[in-house]
N, C-alpha and C. Protein backbone atom coordinates (compact mmCIF):
# COMPACT_ATOMS: atom_id res chain seq x y z
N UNK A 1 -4.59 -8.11 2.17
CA UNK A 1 -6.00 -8.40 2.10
C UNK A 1 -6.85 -7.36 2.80
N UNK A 2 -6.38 -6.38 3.70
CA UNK A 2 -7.18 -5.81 4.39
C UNK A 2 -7.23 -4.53 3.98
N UNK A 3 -8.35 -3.69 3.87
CA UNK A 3 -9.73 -3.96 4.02
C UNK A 3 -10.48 -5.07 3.30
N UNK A 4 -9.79 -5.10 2.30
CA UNK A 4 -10.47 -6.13 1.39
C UNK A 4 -10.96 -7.59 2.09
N UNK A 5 -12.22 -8.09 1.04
CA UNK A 5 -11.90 -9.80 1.90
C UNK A 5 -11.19 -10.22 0.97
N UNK A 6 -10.70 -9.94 -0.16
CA UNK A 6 -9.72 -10.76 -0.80
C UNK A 6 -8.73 -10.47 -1.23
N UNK A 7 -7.44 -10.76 -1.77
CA UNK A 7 -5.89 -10.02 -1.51
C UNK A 7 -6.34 -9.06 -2.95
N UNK A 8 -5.33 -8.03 -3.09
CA UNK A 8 -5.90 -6.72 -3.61
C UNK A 8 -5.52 -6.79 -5.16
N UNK A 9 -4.79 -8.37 -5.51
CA UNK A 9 -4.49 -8.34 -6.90
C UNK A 9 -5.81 -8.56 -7.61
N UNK A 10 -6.88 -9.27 -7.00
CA UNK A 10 -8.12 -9.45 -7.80
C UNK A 10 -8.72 -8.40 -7.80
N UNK A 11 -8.60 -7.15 -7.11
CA UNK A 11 -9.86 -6.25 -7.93
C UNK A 11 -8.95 -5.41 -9.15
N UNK A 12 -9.83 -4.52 -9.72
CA UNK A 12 -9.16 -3.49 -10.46
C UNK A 12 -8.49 -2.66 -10.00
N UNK A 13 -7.86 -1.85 -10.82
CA UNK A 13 -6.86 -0.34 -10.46
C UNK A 13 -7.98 0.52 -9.86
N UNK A 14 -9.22 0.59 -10.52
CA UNK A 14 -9.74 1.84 -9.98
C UNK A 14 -10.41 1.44 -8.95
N UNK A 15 -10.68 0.16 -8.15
CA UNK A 15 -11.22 0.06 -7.12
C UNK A 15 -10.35 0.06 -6.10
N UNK A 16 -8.53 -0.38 -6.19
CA UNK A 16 -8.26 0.08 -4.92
C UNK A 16 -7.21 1.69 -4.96
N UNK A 17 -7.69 2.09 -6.26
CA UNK A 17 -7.20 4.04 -6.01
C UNK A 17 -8.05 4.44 -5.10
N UNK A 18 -9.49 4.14 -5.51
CA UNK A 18 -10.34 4.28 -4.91
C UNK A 18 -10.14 4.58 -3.26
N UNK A 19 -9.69 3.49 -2.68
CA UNK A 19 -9.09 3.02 -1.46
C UNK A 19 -8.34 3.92 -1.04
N UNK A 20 -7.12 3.69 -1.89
CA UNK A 20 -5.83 4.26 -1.43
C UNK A 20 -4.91 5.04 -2.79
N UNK A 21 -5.53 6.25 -3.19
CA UNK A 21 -5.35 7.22 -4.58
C UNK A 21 -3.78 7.17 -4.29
N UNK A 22 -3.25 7.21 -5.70
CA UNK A 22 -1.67 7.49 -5.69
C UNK A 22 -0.96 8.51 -5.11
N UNK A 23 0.06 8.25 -4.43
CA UNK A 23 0.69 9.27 -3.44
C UNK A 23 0.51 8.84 -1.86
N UNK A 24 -0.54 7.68 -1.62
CA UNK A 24 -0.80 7.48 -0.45
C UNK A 24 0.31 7.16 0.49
N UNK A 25 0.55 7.02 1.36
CA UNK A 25 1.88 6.23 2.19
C UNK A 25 1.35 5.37 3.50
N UNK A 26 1.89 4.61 3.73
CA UNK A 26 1.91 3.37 4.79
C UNK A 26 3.25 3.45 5.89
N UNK A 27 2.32 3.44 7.27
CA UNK A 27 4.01 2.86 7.66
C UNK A 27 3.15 1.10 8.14
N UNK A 28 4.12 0.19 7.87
CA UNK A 28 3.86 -0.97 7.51
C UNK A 28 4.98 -1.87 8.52
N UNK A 29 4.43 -2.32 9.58
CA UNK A 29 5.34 -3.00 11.00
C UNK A 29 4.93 -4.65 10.52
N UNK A 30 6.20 -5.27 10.34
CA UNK A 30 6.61 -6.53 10.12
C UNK A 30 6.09 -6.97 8.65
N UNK A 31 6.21 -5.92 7.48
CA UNK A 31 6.29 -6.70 6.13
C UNK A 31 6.60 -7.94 5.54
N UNK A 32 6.23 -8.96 5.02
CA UNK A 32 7.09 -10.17 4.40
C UNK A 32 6.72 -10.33 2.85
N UNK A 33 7.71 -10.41 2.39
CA UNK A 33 7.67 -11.19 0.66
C UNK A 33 7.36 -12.71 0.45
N UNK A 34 6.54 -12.76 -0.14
CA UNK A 34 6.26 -14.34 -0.45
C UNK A 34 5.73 -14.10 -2.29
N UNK A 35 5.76 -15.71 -2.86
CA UNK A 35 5.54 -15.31 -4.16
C UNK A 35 4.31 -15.82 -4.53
N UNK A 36 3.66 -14.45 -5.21
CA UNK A 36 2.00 -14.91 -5.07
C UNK A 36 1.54 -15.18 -6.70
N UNK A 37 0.38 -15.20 -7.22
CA UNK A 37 -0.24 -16.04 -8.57
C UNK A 37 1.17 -15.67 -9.53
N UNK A 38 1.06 -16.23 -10.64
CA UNK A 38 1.62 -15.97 -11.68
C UNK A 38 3.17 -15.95 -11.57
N UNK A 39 3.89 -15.99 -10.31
CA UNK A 39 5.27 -15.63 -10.39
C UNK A 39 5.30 -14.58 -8.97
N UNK A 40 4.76 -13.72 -9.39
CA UNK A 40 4.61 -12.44 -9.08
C UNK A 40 5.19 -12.09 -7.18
N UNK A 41 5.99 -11.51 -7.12
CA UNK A 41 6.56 -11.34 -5.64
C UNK A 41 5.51 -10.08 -5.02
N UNK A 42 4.50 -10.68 -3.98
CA UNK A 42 4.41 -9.78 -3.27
C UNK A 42 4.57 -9.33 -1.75
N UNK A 43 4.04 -8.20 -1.40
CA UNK A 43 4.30 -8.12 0.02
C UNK A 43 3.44 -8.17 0.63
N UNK A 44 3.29 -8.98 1.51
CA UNK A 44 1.99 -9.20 3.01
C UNK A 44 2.21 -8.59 4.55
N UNK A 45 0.70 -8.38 4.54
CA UNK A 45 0.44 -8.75 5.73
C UNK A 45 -0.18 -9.12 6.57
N UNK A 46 0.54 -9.47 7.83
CA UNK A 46 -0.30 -10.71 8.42
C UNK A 46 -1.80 -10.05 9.14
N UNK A 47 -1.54 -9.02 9.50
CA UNK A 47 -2.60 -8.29 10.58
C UNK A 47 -3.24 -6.98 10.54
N UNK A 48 -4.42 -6.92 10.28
CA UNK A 48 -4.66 -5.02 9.84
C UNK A 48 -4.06 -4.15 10.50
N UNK A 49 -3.49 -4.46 11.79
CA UNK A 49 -3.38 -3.11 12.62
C UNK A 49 -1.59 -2.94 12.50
N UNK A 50 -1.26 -3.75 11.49
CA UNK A 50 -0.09 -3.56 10.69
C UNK A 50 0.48 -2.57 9.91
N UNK A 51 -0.59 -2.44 9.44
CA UNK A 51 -0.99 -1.44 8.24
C UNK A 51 -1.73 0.00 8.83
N UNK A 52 -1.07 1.28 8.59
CA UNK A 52 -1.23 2.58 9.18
C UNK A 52 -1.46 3.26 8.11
N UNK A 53 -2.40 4.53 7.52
CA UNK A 53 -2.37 4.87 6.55
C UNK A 53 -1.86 6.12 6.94
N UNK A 54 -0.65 6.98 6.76
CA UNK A 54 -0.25 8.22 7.23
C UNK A 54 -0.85 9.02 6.64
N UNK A 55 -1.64 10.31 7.79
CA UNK A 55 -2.05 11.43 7.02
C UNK A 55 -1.57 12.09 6.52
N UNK A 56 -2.36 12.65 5.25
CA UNK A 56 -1.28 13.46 4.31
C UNK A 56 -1.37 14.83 5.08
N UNK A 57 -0.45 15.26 4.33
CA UNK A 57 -0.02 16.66 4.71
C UNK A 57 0.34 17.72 3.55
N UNK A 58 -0.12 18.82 3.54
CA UNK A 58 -0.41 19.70 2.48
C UNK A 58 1.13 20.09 2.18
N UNK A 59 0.84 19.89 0.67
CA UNK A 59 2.43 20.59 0.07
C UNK A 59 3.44 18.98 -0.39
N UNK A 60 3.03 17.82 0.54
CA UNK A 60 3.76 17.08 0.94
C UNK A 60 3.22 15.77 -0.30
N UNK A 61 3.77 15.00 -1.23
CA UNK A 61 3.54 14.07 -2.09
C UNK A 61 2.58 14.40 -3.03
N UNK A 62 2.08 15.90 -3.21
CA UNK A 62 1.07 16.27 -4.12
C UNK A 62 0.70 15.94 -5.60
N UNK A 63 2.50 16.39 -5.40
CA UNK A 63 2.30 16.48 -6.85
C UNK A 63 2.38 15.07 -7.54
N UNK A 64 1.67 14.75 -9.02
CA UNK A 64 1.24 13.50 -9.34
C UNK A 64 2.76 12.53 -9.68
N UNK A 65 3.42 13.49 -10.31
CA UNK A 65 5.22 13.47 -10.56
C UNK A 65 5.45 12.32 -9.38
N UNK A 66 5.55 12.93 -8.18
CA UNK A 66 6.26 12.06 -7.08
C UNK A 66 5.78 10.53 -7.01
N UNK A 67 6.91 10.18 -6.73
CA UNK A 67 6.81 8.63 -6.81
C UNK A 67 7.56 8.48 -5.61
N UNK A 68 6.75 7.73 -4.45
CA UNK A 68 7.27 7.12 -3.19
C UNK A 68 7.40 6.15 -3.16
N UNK A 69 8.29 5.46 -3.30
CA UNK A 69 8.74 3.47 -2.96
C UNK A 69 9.04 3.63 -1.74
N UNK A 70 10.03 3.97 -0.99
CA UNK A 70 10.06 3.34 0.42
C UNK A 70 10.00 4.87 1.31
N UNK A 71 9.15 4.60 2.56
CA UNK A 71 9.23 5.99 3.72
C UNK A 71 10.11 5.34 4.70
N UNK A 72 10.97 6.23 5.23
CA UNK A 72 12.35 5.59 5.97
C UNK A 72 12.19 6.60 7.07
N UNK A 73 11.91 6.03 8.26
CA UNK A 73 11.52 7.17 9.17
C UNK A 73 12.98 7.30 10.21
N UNK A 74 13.17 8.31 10.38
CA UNK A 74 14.47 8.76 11.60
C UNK A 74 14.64 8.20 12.33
């Protein structure tokens, strides 16, 4: 839900690229799955300061190709 006031399946695609354009990354402290409208499994969280948006870094997820599902830190 956060920034949003409401969880991020109700707006459109281009309002939360907007937000957070493809390629973005999260590191994301205490994730949970629960199953939200329609079926649909998603992931929450409970608290904004949960949610970190990592700065990008040049050279690094540029290209549109890359596809990041999980950041696994050392």
């Amino acid at each position: 839900m956060f920034p949003l006031p409401l969880p991020a399946l109700v707006y459109s695609p281009s309002v939360i690229q907007g937000l957070w354009p493809i390629g973005t990354c999260f590191y994301i402290k205490e994730p949970y799955a629960r199953m939200g409208a329609k079926g649909r499994t998603e992931i929450a969280i409970a608290w904004p300061k949960d949610m970190v948006e990592v700065p990008r870094v040049a050279g690094i997820f540029d290209h549109p190709a890359v596809n990041v599902s999980i950041l696994v830190s050392a």
